[in-house]
N, C-alpha and C. Protein backbone atom coordinates (compact mmCIF):
# COMPACT_ATOMS: atom_id res chain seq x y z
N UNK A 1 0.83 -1.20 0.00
CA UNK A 1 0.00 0.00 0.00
C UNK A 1 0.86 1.25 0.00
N UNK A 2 1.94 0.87 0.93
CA UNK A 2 2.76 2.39 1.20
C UNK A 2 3.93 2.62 -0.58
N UNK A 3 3.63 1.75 -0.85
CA UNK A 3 4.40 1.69 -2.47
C UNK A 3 3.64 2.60 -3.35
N UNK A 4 2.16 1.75 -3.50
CA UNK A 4 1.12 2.85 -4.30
C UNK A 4 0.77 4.11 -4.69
N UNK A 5 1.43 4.72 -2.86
CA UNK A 5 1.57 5.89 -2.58
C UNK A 5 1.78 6.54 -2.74
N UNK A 6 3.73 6.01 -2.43
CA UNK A 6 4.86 6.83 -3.60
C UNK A 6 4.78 6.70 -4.39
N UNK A 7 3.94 5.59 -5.39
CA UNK A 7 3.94 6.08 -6.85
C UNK A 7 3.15 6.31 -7.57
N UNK A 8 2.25 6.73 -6.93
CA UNK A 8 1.22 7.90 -6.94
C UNK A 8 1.66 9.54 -6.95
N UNK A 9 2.37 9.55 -5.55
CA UNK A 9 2.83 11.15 -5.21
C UNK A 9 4.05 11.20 -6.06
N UNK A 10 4.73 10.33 -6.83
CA UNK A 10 5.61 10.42 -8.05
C UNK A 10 5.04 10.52 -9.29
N UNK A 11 3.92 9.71 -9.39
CA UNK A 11 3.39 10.56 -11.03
C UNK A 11 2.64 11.76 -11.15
N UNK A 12 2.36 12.26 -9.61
CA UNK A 12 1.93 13.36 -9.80
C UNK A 12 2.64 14.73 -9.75
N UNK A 13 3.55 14.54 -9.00
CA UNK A 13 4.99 15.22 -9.39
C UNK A 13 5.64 15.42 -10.72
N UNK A 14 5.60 14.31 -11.12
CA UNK A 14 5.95 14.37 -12.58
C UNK A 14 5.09 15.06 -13.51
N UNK A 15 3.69 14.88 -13.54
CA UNK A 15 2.93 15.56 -14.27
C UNK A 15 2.88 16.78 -14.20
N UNK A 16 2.71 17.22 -12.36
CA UNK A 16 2.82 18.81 -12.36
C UNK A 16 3.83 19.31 -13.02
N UNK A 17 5.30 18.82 -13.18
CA UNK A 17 6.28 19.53 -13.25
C UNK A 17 6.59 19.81 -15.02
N UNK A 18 5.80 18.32 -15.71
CA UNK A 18 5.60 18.62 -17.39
C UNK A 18 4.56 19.94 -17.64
N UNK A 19 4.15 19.09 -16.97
CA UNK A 19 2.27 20.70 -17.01
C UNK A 19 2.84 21.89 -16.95
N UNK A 20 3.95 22.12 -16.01
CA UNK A 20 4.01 23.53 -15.63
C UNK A 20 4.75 24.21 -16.38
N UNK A 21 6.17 23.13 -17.62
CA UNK A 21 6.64 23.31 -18.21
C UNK A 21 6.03 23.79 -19.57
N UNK A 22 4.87 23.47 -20.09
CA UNK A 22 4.20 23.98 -20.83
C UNK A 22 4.13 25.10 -21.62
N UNK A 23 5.18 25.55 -22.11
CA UNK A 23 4.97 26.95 -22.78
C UNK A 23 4.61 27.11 -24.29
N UNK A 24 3.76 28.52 -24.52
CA UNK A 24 3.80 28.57 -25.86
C UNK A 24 2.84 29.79 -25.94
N UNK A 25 3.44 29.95 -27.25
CA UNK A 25 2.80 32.02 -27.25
C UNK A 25 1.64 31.92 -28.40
N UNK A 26 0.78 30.62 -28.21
CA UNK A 26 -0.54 30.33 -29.04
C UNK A 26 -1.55 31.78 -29.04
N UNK A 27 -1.75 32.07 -29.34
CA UNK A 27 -3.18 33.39 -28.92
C UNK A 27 -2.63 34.59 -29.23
N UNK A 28 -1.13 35.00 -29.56
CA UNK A 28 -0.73 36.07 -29.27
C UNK A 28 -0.66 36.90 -31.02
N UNK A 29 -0.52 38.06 -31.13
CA UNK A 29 -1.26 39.12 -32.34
C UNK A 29 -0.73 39.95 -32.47
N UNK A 30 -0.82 40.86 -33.41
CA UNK A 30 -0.31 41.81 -33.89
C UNK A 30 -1.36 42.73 -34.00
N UNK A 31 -1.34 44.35 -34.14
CA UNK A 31 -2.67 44.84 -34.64
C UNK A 31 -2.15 45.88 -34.86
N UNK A 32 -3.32 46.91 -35.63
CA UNK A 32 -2.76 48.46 -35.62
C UNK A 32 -3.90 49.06 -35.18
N UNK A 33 -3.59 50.00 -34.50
CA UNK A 33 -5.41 51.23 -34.27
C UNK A 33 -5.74 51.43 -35.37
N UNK A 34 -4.48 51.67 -36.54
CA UNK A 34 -5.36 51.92 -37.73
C UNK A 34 -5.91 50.88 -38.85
N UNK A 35 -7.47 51.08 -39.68
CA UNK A 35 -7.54 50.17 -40.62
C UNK A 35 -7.86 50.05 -41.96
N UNK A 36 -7.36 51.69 -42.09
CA UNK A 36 -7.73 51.56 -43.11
C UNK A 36 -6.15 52.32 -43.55
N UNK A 37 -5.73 53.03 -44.63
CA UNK A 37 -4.54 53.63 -45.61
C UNK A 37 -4.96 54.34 -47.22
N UNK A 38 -4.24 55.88 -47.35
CA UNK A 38 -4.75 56.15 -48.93
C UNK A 38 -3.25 56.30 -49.31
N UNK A 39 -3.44 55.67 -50.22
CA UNK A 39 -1.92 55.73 -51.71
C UNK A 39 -1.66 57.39 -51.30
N UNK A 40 0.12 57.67 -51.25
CA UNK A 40 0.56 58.70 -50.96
C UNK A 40 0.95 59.06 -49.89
N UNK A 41 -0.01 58.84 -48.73
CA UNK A 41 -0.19 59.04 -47.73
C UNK A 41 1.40 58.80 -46.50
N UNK A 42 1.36 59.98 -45.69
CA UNK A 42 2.51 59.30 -44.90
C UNK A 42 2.29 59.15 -43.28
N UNK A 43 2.15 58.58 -43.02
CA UNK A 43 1.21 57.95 -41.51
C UNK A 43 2.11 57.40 -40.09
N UNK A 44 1.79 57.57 -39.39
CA UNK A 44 2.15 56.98 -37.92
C UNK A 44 1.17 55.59 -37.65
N UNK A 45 1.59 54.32 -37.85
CA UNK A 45 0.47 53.14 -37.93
C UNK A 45 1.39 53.12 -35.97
N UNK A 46 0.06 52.62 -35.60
CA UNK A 46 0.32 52.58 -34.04
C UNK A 46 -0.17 51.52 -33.85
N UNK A 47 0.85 50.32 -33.64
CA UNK A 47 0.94 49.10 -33.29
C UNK A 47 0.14 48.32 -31.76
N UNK A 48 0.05 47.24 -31.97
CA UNK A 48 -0.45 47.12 -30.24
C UNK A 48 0.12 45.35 -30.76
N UNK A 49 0.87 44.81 -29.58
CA UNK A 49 1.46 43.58 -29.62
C UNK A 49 0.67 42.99 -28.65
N UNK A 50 0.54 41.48 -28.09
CA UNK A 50 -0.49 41.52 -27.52
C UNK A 50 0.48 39.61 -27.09
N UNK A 51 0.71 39.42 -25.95
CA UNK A 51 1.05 38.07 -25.79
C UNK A 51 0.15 36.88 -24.96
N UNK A 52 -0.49 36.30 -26.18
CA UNK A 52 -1.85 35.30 -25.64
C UNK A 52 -1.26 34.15 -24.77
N UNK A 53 0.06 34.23 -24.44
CA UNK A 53 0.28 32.86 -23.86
C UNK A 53 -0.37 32.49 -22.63
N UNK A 54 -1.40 31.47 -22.14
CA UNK A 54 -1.25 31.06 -21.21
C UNK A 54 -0.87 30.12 -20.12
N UNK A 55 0.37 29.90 -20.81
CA UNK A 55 1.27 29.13 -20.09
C UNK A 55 2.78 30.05 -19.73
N UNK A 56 2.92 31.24 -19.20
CA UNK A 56 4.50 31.93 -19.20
C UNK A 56 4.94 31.93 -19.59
N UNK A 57 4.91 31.91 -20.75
CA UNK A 57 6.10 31.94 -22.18
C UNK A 57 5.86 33.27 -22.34
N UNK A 58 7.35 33.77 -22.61
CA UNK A 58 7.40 35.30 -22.62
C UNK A 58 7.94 35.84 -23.98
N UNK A 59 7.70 36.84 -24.29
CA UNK A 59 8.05 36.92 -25.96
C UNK A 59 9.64 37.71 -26.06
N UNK A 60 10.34 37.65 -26.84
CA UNK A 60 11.69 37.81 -27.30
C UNK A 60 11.73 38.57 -28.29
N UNK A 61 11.07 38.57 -29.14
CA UNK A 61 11.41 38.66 -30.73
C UNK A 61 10.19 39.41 -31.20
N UNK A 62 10.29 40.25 -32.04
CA UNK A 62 8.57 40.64 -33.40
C UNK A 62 9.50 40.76 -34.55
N UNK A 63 8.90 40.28 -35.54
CA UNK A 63 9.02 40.54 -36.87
C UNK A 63 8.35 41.07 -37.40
N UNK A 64 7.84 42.14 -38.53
CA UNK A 64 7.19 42.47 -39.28
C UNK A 64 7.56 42.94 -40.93
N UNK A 65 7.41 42.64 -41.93
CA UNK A 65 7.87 42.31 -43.51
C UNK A 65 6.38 43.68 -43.32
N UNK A 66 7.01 44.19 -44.12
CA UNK A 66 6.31 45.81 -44.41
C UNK A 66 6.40 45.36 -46.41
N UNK A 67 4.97 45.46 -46.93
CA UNK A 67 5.36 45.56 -48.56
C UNK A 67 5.96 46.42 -49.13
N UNK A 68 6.22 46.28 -50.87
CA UNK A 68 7.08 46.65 -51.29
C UNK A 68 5.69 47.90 -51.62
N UNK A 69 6.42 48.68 -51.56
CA UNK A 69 5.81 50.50 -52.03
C UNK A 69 5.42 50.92 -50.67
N UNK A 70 5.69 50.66 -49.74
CA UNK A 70 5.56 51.44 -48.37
C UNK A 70 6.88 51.19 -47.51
N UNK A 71 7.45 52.75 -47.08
CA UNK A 71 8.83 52.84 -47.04
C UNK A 71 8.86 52.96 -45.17
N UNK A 72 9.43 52.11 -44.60
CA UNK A 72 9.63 52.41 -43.05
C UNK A 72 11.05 53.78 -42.88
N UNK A 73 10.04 54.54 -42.29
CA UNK A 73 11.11 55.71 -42.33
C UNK A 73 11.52 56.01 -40.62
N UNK A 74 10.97 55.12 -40.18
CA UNK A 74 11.60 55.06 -38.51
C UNK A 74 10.15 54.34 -37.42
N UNK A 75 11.03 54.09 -36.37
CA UNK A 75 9.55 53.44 -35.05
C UNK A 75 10.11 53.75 -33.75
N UNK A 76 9.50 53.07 -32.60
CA UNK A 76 9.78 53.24 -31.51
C UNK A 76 10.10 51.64 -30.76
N UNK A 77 10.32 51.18 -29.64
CA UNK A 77 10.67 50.33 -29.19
C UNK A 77 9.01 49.84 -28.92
N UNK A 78 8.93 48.82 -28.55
CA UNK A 78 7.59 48.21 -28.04
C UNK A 78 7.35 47.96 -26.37
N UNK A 79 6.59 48.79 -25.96
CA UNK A 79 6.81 49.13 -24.57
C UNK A 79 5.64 48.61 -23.68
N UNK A 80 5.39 48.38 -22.75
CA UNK A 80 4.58 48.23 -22.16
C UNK A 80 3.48 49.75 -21.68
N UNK A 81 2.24 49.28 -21.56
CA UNK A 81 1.44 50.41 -21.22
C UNK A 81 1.58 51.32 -20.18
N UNK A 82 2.31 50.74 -18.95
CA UNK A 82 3.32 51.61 -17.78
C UNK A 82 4.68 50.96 -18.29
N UNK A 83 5.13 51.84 -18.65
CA UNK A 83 6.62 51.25 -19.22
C UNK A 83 7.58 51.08 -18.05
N UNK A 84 8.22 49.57 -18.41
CA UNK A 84 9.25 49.13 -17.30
C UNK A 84 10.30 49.29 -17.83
N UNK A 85 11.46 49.98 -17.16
CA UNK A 85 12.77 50.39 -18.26
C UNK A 85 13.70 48.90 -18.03
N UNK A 86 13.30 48.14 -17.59
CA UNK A 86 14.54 46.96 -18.29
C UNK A 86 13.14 45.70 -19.01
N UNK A 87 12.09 46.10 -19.35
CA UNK A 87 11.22 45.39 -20.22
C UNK A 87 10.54 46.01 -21.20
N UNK A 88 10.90 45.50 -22.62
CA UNK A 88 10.70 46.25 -23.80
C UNK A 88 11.32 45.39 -24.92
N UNK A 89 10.49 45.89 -26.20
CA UNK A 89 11.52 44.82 -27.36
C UNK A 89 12.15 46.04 -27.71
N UNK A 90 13.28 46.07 -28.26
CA UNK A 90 14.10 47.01 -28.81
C UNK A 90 13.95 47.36 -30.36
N UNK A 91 13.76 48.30 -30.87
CA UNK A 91 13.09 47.98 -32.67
C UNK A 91 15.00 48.32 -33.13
N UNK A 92 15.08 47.52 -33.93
CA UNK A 92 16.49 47.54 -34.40
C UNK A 92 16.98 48.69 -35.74
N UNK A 93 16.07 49.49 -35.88
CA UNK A 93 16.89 50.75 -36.47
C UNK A 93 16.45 50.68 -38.16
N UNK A 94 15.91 49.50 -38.37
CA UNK A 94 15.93 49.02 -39.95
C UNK A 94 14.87 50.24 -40.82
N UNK A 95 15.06 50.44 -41.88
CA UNK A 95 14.41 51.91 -42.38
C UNK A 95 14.63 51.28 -44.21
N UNK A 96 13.65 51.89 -44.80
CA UNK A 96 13.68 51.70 -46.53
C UNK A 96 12.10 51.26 -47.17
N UNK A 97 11.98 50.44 -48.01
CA UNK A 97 10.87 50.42 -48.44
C UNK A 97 11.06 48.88 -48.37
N UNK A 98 9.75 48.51 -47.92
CA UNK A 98 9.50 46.64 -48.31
C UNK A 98 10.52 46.11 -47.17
N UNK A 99 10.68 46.56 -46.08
CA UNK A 99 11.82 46.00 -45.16
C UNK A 99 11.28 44.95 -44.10
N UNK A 100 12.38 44.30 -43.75
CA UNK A 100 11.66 43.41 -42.31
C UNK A 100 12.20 44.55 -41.28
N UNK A 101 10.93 44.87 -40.51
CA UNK A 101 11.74 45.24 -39.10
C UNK A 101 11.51 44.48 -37.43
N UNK A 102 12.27 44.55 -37.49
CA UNK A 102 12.29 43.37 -36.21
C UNK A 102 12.60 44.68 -34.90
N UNK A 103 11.93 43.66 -33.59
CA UNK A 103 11.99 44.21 -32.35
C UNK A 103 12.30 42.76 -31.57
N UNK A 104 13.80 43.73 -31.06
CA UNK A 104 14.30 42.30 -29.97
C UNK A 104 14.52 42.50 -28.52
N UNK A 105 14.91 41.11 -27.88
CA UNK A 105 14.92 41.25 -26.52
C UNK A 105 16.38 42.27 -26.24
N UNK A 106 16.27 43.21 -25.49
CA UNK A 106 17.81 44.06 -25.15
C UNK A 106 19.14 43.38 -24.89
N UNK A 107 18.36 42.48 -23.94
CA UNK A 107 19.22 41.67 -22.77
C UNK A 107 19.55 40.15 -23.16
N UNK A 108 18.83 39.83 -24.87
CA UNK A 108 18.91 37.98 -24.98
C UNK A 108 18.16 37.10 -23.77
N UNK A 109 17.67 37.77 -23.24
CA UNK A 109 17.60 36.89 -21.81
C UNK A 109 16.08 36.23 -21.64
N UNK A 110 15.51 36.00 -20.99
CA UNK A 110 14.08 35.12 -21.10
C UNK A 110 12.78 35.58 -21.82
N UNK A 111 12.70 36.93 -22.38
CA UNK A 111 11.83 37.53 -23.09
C UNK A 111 11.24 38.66 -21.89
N UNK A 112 10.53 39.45 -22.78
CA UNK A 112 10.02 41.04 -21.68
C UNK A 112 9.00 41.24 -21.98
N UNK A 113 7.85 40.14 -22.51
CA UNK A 113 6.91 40.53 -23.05
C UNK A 113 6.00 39.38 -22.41
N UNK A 114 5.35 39.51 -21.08
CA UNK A 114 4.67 38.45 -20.09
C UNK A 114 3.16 38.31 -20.56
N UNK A 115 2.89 36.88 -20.27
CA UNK A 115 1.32 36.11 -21.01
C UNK A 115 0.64 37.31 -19.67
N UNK A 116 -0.73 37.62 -21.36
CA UNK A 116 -1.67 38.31 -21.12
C UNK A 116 -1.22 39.77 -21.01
N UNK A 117 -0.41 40.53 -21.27
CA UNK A 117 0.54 41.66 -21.09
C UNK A 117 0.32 42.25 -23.13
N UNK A 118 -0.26 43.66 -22.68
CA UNK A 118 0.14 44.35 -24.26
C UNK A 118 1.70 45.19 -24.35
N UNK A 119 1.85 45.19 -25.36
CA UNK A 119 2.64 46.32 -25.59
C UNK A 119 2.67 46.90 -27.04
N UNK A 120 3.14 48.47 -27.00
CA UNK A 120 2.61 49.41 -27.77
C UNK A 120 3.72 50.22 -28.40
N UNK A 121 3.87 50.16 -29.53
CA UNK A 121 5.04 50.73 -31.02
C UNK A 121 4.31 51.76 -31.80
N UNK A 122 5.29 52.53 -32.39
CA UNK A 122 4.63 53.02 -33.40
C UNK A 122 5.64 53.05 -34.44
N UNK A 123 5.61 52.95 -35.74
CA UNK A 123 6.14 52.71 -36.84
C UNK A 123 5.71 53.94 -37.81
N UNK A 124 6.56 54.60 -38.67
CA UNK A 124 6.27 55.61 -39.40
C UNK A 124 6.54 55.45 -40.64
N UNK A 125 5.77 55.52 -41.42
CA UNK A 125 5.71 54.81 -43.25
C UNK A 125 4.61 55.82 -44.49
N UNK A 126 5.72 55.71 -45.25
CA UNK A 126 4.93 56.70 -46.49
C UNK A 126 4.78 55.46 -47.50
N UNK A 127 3.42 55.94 -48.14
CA UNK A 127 3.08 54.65 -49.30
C UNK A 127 3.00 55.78 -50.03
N UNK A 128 3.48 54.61 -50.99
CA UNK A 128 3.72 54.89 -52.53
C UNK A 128 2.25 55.54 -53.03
N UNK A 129 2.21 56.55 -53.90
CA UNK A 129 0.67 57.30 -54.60
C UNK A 129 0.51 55.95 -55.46
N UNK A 130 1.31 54.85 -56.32
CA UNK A 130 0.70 54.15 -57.29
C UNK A 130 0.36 52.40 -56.15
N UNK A 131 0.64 52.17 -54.80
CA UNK A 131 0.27 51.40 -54.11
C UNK A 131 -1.35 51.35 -54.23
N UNK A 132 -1.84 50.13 -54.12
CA UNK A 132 -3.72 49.57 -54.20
C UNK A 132 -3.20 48.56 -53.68
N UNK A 133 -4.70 48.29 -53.00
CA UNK A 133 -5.44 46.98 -52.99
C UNK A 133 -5.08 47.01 -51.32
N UNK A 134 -5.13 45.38 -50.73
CA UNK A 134 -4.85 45.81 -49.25
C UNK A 134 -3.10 45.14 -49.00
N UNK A 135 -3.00 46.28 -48.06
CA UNK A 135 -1.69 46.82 -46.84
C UNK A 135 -1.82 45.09 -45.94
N UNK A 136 -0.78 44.06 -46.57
CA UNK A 136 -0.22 43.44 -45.33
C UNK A 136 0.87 42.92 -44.63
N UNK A 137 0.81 43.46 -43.33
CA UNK A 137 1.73 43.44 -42.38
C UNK A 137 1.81 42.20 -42.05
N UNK A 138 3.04 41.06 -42.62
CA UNK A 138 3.05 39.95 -42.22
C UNK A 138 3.87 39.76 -41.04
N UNK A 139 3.69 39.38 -39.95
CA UNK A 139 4.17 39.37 -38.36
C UNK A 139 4.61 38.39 -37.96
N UNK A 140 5.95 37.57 -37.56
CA UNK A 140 6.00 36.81 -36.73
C UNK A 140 6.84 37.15 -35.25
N UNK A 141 6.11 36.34 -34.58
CA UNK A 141 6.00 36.21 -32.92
C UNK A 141 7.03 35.48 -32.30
N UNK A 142 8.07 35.99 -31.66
CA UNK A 142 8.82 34.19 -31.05
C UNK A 142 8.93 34.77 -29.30
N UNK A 143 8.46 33.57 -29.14
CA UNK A 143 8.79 33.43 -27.36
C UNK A 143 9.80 32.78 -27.11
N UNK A 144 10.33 32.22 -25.49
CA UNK A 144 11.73 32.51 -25.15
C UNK A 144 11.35 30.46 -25.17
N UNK A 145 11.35 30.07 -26.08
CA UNK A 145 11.38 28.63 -26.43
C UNK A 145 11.84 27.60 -25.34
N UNK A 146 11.16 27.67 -24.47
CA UNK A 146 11.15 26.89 -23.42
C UNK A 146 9.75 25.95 -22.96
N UNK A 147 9.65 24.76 -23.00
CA UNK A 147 8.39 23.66 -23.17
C UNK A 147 7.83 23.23 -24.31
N UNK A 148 6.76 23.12 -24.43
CA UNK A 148 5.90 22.80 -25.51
C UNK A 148 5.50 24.10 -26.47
N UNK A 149 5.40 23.47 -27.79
CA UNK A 149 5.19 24.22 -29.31
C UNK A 149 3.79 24.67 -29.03
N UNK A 150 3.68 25.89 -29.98
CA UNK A 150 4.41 26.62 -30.58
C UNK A 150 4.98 27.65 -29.85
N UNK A 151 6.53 28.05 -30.26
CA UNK A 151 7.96 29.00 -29.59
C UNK A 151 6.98 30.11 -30.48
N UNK A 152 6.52 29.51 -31.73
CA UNK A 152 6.95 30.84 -32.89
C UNK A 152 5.54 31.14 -33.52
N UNK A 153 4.61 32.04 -33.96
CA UNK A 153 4.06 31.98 -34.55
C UNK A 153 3.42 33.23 -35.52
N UNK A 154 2.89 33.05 -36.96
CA UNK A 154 3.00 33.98 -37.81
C UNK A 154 1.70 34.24 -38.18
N UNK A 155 1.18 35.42 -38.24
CA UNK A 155 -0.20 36.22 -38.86
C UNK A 155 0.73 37.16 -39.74
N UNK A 156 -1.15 37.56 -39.81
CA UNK A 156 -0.86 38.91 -40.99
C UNK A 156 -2.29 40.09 -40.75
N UNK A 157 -1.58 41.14 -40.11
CA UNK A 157 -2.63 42.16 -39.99
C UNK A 157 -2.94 42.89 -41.51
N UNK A 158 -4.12 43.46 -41.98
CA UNK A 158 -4.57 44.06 -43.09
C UNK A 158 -5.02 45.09 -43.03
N UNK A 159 -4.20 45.85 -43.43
CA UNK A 159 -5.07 47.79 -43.61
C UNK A 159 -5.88 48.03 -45.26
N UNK A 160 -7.18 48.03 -45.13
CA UNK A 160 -7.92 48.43 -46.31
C UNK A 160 -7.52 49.50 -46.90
N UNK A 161 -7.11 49.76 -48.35
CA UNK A 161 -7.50 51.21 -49.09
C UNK A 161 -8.70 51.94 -48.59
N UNK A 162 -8.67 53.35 -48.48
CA UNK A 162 -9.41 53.78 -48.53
C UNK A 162 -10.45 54.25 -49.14
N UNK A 163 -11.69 54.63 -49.27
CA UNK A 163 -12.52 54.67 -50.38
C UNK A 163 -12.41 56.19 -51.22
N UNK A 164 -11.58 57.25 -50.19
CA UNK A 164 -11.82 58.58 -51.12
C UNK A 164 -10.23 58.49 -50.86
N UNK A 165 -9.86 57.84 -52.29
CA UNK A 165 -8.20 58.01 -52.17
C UNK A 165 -7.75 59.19 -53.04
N UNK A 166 -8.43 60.36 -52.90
CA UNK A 166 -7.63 61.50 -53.58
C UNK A 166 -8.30 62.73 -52.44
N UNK A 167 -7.56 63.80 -51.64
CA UNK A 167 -7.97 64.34 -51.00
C UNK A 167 -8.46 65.63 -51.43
N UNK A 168 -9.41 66.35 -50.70
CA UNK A 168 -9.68 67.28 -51.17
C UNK A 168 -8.33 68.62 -51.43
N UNK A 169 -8.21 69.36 -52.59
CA UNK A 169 -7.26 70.14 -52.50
C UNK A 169 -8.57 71.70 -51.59
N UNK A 170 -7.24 72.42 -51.54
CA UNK A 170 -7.57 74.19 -50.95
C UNK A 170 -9.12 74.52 -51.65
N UNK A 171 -8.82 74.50 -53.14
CA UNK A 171 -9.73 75.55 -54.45
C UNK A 171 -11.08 74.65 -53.70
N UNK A 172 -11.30 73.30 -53.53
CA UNK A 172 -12.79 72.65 -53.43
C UNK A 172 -13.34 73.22 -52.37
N UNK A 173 -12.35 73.30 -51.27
CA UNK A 173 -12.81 73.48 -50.24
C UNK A 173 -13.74 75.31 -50.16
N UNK A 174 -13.00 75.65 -50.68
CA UNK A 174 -12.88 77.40 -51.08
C UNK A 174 -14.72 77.12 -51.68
N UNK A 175 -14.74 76.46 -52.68
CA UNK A 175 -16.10 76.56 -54.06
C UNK A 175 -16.64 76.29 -52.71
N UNK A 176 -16.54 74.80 -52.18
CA UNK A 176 -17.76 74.62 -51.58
C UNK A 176 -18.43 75.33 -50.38
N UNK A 177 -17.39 75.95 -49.74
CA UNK A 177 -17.44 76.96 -48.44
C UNK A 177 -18.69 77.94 -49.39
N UNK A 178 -18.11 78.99 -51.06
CA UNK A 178 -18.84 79.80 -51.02
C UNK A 178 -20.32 79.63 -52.16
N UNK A 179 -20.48 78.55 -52.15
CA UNK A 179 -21.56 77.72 -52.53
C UNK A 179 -22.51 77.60 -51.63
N UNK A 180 -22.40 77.31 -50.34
CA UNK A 180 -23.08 76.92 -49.20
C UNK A 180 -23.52 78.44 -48.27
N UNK A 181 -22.26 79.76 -48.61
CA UNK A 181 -22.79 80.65 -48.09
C UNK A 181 -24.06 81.64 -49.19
N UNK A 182 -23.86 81.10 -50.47
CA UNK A 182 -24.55 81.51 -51.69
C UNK A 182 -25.64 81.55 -51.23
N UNK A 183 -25.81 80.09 -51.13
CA UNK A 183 -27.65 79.86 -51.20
C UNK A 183 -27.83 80.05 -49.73
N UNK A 184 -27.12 79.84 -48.57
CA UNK A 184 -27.73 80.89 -47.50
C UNK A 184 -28.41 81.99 -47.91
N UNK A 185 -27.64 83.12 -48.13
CA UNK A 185 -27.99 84.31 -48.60
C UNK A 185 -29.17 84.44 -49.24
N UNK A 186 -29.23 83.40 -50.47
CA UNK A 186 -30.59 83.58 -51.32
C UNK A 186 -31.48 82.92 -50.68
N UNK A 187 -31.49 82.00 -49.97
CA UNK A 187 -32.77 81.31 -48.62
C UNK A 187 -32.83 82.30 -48.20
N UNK A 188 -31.91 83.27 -47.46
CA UNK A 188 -32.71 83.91 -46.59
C UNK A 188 -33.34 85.43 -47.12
N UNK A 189 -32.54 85.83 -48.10
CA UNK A 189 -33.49 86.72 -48.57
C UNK A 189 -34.86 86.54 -49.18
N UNK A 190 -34.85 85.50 -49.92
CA UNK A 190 -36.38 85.25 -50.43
C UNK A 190 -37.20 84.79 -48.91
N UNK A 191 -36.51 84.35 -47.73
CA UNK A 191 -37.73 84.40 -46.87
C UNK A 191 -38.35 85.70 -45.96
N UNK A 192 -37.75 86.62 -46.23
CA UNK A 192 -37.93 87.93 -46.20
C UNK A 192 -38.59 88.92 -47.28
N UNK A 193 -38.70 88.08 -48.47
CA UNK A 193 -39.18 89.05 -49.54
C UNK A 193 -40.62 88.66 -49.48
């Protein structure tokens, strides 16, 4: 009986200790506040990283492959929403058109990016006037590869064209301002005459 016991309170030891080992950054995303983009345009896309793990797997690494006709002309590090100054991905400086830019751990060390935890970038990019169709940001994710798969995993966020992709110039604005004060004027004089 006293055998059963111990090997009982040994497979359950064992299990807790696989179980607990368990990691993997399943659930975790990429996004932008913004969703939509017009050809020309030169924008601040404001990122939000997001780590679904729920098992402690902590993230290390972002990738993001930016297409060809939209030029990364600089970003910021990926920070937490109260920013902790030794937790953050570091964005590595990369700048041009169609580039990968990656955000890494500072330190190499177990990742700075904790399950259920956002963090927040911003990236600055001019698209090309002859760019169409849809904007995608292909993303991959790696956590600090410790337990069970998946370490790594890859989406793709999508920014729509916009529907009025030519903006209004000065002169429209001008007509339509004195278009609108026109027929004021003539409404209100004929309701006086």
């Amino acid at each position: 009986m006293k055998m059963k016991k111990l090997l009982f309170l040994f497979v359950v030891i064992l299990y807790s200790s696989i179980a607990y080992g368990q990691r993997s950054v399943d659930g975790s995303y990429i996004e932008a506040v913004q969703t939509t983009y017009m050809p020309g345009q030169t924008i601040t896309l404001d990122l939000i990283l997001f780590n679904g793990s729920t098992d402690a797997e902590w993230l290390t690494d972002v990738y993001i492959q930016f297409p060809a006709g939209v030029t990364v002309t600089g970003a910021i590090n990926f920070d937490l929403a109260v920013p902790i100054a030794t937790r953050y991905l570091e964005y590595d400086g990369t700048t041009g058109d169609g580039v990968l830019v990656k955000w890494l751990d500072p330190d190499g060390g177990f990742g700075e990016i904790y399950g259920d935890e956002f963090a927040y970038a911003t990236v600055d990019v001019t698209i090309d006037p002859d760019f169409a169709g849809p904007l995608d940001l292909d993303y991959t994710i790696i956590g600090d590869i410790w337990g069970a798969e998946p370490h790594e995993i890859s989406g793709t966020y999508t920014l729509e064209q916009s529907a009025f992709p030519v903006p209004l110039s000065d002169y429209a604005i001008y007509i339509g301002i004195f278009l609108i004060l026109a027929f004021t004027a003539i409404r209100f004089r004929r309701a006086f005459v």
